[in-house]
PDB file of N, CA and C in Angstrom:
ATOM      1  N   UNK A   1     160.574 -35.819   7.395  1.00  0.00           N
ATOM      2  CA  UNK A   1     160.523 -36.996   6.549  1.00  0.00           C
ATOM      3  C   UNK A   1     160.159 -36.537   5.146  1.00  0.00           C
ATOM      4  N   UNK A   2     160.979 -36.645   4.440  1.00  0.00           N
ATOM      5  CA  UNK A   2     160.696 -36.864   2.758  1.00  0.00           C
ATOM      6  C   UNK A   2     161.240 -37.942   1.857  1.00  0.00           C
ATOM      7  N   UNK A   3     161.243 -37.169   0.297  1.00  0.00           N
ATOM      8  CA  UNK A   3     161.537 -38.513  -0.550  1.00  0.00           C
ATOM      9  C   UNK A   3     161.267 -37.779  -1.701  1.00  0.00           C
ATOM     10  N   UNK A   4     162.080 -38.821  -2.787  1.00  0.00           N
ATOM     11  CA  UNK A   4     162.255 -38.302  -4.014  1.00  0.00           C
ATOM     12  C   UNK A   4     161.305 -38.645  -4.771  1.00  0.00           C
ATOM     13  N   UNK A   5     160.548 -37.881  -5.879  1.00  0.00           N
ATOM     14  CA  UNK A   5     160.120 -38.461  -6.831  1.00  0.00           C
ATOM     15  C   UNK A   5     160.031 -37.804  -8.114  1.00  0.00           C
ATOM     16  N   UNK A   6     159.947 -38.559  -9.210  1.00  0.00           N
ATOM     17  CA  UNK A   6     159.806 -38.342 -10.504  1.00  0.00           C
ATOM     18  C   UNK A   6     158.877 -38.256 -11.147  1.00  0.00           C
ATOM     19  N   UNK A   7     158.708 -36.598 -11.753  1.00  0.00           N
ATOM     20  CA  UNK A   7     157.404 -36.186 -12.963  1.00  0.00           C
ATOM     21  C   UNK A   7     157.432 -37.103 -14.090  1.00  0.00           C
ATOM     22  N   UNK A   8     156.616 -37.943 -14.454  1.00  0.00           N
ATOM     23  CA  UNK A   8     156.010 -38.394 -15.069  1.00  0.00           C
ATOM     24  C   UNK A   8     155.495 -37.539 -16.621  1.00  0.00           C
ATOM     25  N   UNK A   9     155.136 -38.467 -17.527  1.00  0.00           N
ATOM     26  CA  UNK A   9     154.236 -37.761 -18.685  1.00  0.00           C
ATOM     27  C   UNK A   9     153.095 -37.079 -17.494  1.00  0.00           C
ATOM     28  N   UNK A  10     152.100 -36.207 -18.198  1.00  0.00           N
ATOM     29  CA  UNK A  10     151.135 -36.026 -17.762  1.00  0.00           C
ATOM     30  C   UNK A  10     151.374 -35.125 -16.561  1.00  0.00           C
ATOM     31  N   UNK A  11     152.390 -35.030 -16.005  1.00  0.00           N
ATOM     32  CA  UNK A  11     152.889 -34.242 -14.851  1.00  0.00           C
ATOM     33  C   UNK A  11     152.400 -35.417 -13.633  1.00  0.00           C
ATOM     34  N   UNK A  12     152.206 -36.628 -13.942  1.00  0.00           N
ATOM     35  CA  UNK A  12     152.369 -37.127 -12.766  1.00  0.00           C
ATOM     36  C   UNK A  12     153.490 -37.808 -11.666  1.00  0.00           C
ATOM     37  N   UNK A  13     152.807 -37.781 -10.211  1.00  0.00           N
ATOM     38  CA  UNK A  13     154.093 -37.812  -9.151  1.00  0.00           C
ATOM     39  C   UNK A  13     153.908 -38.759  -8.680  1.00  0.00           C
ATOM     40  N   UNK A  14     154.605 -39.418  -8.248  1.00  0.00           N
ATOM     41  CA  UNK A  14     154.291 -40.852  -7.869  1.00  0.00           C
ATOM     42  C   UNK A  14     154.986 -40.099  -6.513  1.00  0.00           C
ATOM     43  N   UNK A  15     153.996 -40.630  -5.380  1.00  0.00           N
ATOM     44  CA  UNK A  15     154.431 -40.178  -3.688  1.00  0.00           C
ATOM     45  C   UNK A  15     155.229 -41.090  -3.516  1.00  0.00           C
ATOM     46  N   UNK A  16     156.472 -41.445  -2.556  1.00  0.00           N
ATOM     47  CA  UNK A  16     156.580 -42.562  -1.812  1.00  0.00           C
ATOM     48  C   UNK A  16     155.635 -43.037  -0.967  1.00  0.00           C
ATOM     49  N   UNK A  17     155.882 -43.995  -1.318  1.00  0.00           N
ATOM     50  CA  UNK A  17     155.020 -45.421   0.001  1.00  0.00           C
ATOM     51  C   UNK A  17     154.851 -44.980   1.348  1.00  0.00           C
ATOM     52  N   UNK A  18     156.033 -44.641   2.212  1.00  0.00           N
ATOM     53  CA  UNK A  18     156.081 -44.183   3.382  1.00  0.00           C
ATOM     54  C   UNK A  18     155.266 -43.185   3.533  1.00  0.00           C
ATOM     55  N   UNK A  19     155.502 -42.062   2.894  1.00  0.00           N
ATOM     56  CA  UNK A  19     154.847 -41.229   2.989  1.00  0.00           C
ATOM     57  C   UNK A  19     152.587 -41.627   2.136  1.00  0.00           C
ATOM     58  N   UNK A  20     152.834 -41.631   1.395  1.00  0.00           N
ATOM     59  CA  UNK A  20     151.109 -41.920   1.343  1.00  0.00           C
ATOM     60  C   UNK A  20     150.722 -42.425   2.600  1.00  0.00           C
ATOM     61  N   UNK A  21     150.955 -43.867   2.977  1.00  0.00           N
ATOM     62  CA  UNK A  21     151.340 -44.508   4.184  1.00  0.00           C
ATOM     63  C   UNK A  21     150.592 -43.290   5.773  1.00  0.00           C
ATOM     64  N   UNK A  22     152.025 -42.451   5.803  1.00  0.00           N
ATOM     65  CA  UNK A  22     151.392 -41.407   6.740  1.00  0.00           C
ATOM     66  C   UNK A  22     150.812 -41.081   6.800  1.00  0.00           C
ATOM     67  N   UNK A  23     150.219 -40.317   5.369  1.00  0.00           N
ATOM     68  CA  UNK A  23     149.080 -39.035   5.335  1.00  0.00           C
ATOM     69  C   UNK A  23     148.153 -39.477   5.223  1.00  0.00           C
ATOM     70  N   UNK A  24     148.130 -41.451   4.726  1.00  0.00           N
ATOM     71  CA  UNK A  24     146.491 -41.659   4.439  1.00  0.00           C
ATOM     72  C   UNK A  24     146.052 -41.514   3.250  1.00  0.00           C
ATOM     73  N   UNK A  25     146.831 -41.434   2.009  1.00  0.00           N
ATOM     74  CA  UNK A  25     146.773 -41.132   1.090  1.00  0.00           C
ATOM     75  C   UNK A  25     146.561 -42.441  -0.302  1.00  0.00           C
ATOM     76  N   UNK A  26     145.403 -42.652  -0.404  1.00  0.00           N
ATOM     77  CA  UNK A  26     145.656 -44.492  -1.384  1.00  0.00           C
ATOM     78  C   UNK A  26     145.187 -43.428  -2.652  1.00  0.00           C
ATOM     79  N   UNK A  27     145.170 -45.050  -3.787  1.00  0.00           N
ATOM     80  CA  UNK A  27     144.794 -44.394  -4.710  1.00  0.00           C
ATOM     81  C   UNK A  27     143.144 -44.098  -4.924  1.00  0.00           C
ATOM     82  N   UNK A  28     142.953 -43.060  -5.610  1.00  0.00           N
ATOM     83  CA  UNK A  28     141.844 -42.788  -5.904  1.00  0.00           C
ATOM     84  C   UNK A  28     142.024 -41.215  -4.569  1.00  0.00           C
ATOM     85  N   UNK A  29     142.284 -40.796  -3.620  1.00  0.00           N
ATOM     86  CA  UNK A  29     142.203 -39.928  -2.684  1.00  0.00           C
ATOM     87  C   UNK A  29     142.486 -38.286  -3.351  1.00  0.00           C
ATOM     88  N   UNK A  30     141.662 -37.336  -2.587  1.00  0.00           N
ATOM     89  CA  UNK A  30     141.912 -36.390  -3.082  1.00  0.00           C
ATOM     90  C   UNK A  30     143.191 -35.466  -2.944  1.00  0.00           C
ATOM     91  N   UNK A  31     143.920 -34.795  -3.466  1.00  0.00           N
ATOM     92  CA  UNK A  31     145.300 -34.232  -2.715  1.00  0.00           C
ATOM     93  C   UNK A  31     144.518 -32.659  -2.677  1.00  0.00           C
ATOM     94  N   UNK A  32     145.438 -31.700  -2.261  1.00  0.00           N
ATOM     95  CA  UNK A  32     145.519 -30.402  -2.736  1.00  0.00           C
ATOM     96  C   UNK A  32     146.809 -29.821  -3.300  1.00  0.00           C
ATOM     97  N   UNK A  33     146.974 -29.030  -4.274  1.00  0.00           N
ATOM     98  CA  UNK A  33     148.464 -29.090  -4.575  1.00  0.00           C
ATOM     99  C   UNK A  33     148.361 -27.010  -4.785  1.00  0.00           C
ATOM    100  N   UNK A  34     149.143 -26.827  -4.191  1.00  0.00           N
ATOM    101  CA  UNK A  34     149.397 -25.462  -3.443  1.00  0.00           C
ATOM    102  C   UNK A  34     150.725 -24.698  -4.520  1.00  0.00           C
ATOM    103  N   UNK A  35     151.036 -23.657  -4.385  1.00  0.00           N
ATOM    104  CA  UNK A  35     151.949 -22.918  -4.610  1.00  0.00           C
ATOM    105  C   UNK A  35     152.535 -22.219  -2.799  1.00  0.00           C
ATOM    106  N   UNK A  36     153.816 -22.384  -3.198  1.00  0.00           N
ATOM    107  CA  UNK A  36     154.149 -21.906  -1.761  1.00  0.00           C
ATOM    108  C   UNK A  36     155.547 -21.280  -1.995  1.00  0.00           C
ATOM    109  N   UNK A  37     156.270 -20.338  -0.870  1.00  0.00           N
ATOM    110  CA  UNK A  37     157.339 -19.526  -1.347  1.00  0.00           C
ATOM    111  C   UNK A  37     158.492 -20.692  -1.550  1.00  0.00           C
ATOM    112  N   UNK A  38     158.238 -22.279  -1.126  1.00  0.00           N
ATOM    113  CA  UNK A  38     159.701 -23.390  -1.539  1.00  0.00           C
ATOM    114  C   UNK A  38     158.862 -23.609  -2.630  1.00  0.00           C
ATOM    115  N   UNK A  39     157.982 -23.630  -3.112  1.00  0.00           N
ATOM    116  CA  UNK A  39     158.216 -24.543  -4.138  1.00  0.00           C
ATOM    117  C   UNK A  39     156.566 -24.947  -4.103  1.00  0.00           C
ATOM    118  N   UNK A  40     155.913 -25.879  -4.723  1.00  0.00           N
ATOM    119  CA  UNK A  40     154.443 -27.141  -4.968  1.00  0.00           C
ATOM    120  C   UNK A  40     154.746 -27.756  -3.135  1.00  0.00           C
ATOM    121  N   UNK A  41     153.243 -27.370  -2.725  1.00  0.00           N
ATOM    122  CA  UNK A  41     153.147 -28.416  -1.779  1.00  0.00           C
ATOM    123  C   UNK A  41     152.202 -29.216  -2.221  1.00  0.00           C
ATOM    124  N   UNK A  42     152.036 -30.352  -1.697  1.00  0.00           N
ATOM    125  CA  UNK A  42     151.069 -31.175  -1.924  1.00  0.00           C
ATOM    126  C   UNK A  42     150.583 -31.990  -0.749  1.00  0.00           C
ATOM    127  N   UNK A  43     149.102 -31.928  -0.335  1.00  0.00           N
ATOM    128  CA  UNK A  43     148.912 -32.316   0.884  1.00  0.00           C
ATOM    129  C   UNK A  43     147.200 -33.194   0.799  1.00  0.00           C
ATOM    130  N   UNK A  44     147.211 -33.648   1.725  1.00  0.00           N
ATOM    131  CA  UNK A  44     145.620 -34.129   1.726  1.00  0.00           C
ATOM    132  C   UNK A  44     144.930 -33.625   2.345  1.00  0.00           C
ATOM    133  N   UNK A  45     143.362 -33.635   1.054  1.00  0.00           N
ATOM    134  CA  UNK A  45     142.022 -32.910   0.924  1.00  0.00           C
ATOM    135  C   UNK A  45     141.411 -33.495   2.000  1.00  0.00           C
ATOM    136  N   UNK A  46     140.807 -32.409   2.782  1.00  0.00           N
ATOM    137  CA  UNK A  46     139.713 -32.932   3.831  1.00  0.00           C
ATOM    138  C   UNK A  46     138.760 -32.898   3.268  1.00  0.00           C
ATOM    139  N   UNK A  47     137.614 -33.811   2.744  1.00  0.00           N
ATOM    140  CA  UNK A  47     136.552 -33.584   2.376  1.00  0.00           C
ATOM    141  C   UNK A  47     135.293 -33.600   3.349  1.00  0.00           C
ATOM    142  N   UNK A  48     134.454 -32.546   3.326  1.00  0.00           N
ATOM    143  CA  UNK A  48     133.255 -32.468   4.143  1.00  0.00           C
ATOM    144  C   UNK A  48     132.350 -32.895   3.429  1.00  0.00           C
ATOM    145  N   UNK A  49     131.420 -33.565   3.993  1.00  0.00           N
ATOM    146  CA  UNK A  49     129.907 -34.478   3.240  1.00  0.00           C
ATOM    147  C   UNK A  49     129.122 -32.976   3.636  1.00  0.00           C
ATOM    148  N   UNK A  50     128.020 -33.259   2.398  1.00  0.00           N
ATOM    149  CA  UNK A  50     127.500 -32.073   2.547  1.00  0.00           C
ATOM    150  C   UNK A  50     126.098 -32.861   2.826  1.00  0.00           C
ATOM    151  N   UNK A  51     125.654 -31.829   3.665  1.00  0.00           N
ATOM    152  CA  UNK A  51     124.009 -32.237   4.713  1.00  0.00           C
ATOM    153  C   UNK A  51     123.105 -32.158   3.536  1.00  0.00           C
ATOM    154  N   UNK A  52     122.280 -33.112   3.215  1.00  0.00           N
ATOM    155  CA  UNK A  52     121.482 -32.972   2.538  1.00  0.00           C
ATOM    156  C   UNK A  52     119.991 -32.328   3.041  1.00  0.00           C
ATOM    157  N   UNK A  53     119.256 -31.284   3.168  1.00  0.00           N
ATOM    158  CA  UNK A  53     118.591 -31.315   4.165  1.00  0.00           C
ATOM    159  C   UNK A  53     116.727 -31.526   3.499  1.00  0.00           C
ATOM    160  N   UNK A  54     116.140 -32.247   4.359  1.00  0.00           N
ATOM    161  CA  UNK A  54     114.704 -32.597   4.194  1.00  0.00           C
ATOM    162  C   UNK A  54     113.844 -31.308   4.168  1.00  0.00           C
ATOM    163  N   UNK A  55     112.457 -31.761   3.622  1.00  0.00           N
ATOM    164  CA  UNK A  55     111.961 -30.696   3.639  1.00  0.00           C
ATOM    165  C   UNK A  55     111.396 -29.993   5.057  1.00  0.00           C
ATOM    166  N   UNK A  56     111.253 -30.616   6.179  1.00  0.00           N
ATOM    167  CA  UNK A  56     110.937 -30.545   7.541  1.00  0.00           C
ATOM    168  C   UNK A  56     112.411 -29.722   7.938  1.00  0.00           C
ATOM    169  N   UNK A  57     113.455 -29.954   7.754  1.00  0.00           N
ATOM    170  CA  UNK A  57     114.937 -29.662   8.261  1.00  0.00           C
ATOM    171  C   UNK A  57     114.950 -27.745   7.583  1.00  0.00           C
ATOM    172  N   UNK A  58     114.107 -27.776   6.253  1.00  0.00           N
ATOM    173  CA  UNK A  58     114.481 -26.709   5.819  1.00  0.00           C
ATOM    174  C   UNK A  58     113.132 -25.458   6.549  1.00  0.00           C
ATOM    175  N   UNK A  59     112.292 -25.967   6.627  1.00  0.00           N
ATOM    176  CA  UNK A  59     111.254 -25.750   7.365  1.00  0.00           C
ATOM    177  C   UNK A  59     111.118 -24.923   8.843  1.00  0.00           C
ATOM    178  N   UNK A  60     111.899 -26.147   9.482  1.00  0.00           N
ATOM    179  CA  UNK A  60     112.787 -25.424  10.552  1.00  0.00           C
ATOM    180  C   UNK A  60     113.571 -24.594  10.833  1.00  0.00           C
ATOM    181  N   UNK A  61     114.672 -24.848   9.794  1.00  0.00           N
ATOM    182  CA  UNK A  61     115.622 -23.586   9.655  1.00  0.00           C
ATOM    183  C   UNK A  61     115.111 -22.002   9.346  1.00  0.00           C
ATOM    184  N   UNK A  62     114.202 -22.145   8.339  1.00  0.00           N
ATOM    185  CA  UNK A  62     112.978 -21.143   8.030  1.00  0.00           C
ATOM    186  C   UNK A  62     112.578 -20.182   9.363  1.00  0.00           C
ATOM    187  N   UNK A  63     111.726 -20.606   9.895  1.00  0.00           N
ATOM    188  CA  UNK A  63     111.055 -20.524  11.029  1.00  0.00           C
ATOM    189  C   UNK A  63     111.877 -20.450  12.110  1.00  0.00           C
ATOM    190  N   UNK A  64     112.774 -21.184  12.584  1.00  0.00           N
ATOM    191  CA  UNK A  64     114.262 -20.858  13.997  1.00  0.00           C
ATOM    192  C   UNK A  64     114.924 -19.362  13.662  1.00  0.00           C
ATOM    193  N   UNK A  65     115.006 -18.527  12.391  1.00  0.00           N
ATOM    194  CA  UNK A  65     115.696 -17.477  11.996  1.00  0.00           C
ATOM    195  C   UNK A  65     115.102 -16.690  11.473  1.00  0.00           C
ATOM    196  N   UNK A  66     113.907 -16.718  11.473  1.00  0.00           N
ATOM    197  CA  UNK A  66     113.332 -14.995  11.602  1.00  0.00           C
ATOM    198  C   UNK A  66     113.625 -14.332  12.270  1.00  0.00           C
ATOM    199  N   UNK A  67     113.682 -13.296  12.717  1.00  0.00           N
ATOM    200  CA  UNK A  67     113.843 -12.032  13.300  1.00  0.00           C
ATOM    201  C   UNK A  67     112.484 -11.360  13.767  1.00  0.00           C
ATOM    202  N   UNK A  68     111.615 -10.915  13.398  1.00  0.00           N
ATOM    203  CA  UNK A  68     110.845  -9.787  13.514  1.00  0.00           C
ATOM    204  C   UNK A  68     109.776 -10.565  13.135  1.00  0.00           C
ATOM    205  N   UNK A  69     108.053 -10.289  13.863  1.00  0.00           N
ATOM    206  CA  UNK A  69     107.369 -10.983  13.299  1.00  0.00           C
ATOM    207  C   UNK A  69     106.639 -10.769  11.384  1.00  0.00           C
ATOM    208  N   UNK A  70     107.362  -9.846  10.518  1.00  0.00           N
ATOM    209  CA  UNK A  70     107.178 -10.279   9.665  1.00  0.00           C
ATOM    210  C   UNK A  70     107.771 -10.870   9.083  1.00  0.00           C
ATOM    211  N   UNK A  71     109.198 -11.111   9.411  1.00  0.00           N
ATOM    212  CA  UNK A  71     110.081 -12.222   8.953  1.00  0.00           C
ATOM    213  C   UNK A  71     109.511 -13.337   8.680  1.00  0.00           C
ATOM    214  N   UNK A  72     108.736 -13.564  10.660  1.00  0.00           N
ATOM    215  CA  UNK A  72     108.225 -14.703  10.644  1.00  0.00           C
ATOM    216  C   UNK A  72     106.605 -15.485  10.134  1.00  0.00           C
ATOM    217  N   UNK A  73     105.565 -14.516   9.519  1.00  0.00           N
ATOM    218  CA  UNK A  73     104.828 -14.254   8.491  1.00  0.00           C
ATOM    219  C   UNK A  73     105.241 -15.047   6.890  1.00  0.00           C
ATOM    220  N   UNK A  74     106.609 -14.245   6.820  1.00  0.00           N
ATOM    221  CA  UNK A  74     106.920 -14.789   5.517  1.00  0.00           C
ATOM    222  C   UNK A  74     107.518 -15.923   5.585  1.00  0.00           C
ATOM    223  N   UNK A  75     108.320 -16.509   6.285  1.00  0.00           N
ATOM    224  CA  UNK A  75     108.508 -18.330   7.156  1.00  0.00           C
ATOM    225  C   UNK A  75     107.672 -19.024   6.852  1.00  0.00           C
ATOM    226  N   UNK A  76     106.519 -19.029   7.894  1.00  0.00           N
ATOM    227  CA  UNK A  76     105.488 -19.585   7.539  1.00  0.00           C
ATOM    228  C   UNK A  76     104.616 -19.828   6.417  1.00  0.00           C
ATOM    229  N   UNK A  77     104.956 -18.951   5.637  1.00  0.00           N
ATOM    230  CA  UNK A  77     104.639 -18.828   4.319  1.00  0.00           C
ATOM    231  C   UNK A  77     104.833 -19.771   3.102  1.00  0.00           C
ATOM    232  N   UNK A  78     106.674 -19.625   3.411  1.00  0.00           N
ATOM    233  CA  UNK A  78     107.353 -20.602   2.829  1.00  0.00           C
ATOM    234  C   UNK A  78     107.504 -21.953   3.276  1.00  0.00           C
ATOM    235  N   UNK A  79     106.745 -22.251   3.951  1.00  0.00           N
ATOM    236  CA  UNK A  79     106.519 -23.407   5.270  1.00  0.00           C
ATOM    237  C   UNK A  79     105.618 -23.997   4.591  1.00  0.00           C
ATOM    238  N   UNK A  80     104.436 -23.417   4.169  1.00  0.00           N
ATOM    239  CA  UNK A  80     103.135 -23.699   3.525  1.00  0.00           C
ATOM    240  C   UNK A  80     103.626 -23.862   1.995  1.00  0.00           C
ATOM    241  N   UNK A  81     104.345 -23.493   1.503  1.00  0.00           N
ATOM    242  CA  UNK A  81     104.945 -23.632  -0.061  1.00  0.00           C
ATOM    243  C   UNK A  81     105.291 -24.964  -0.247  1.00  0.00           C
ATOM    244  N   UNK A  82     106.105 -25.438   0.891  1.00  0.00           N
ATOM    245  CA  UNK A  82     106.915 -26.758   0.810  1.00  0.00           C
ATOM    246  C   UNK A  82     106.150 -27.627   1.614  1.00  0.00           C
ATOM    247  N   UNK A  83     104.652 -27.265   1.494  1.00  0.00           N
ATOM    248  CA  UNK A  83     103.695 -28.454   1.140  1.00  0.00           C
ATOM    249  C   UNK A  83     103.879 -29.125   3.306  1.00  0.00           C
ATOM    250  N   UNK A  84     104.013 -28.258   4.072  1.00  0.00           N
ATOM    251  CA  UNK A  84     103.904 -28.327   5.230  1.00  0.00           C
ATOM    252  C   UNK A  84     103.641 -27.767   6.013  1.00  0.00           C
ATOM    253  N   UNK A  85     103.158 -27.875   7.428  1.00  0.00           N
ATOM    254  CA  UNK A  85     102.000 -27.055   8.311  1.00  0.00           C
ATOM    255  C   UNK A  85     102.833 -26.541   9.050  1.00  0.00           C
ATOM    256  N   UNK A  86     102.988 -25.288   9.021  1.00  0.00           N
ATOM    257  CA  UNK A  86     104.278 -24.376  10.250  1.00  0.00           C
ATOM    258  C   UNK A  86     103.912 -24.507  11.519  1.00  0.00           C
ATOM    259  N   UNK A  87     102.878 -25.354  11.900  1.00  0.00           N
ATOM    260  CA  UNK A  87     102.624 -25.326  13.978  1.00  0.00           C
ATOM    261  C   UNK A  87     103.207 -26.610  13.755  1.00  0.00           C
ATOM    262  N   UNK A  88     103.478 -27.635  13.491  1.00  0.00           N
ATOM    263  CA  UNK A  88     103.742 -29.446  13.034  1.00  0.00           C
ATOM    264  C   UNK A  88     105.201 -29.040  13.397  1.00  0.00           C
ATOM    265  N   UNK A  89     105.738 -28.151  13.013  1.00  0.00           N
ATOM    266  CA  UNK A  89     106.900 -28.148  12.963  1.00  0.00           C
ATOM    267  C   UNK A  89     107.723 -27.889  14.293  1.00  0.00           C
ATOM    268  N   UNK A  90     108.759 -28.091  14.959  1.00  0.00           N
ATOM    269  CA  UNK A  90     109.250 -27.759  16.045  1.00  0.00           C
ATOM    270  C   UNK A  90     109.888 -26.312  15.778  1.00  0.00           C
ATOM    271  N   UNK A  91     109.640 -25.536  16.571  1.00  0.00           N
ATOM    272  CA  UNK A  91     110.582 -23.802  16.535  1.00  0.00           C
ATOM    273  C   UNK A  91     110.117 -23.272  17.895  1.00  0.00           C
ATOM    274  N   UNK A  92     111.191 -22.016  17.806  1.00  0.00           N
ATOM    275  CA  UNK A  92     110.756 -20.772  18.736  1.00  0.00           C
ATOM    276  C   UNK A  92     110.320 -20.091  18.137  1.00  0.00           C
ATOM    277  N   UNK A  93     109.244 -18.998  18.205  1.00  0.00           N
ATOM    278  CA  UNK A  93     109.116 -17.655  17.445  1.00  0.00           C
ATOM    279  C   UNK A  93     109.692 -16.933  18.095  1.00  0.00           C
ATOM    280  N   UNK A  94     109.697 -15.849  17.109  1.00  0.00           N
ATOM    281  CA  UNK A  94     110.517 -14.714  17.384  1.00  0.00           C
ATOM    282  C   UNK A  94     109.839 -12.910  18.496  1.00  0.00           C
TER     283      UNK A  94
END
C-alpha cells in the first residue's frame, strides 16, 4: 500500500489519509525519516517515557549492584548522601 505526495515549501509532505490512518500517525506525532538504498523512508517514532526515579528507587539501585563489600561500603554511603537510612531500604547484600 502506498500513495503519492507532494513536497511542499519547507520540504513538507503531506502523508495520505489511508496511510496516517494505518500507522497511527495524527497531527502533532513523531515520524522518523531515514535514508535508505530506495530512497527517504519515513516511519513512526516509538517513543519510550523515561522512568523518573525517586530517591528510595535510586537508593536501591545503589545498594542491589554492588559487587564486593567495598562497593557496598560506598552504596551505603551514597545512601546516607541522599538524606536516607541504607537498612530502611529493601536490598540483598553482596
Amino acid at each position: 500500500m502506498g500513495g503519492a505526495a507532494r513536497v511542499g515549501r519547507r520540504g513538507a509532505i503531506v502523508i495520505p489519509a489511508m496511510l496516517r490512518r494505518k500507522f497511527g500517525i495524527r497531527e502533532g506525532s513523531s515520524v522518523l525519516v531515514e535514508e535508505g538504498p530506495d530512497g527517504v523512508l519515513i516511519r513512526p517514532a516509538v517513543t519510550v517515557p523515561v522512568e523518573t526515579w525517586t530517591r528510595e528507587r535510586k537508593a536501591a539501585f545503589l545498594l542491589e549492584n554492588a559487587v564486593d563489600p567495598k562497593d557496598y561500603a560506598w552504596a551505603r554511603r551514597e545512601v546516607r548522601r541522599l538524606g536516607l537510612d541504607p537498612d530502611k531500604i529493601p536490598h540483598g547484600k553482596p
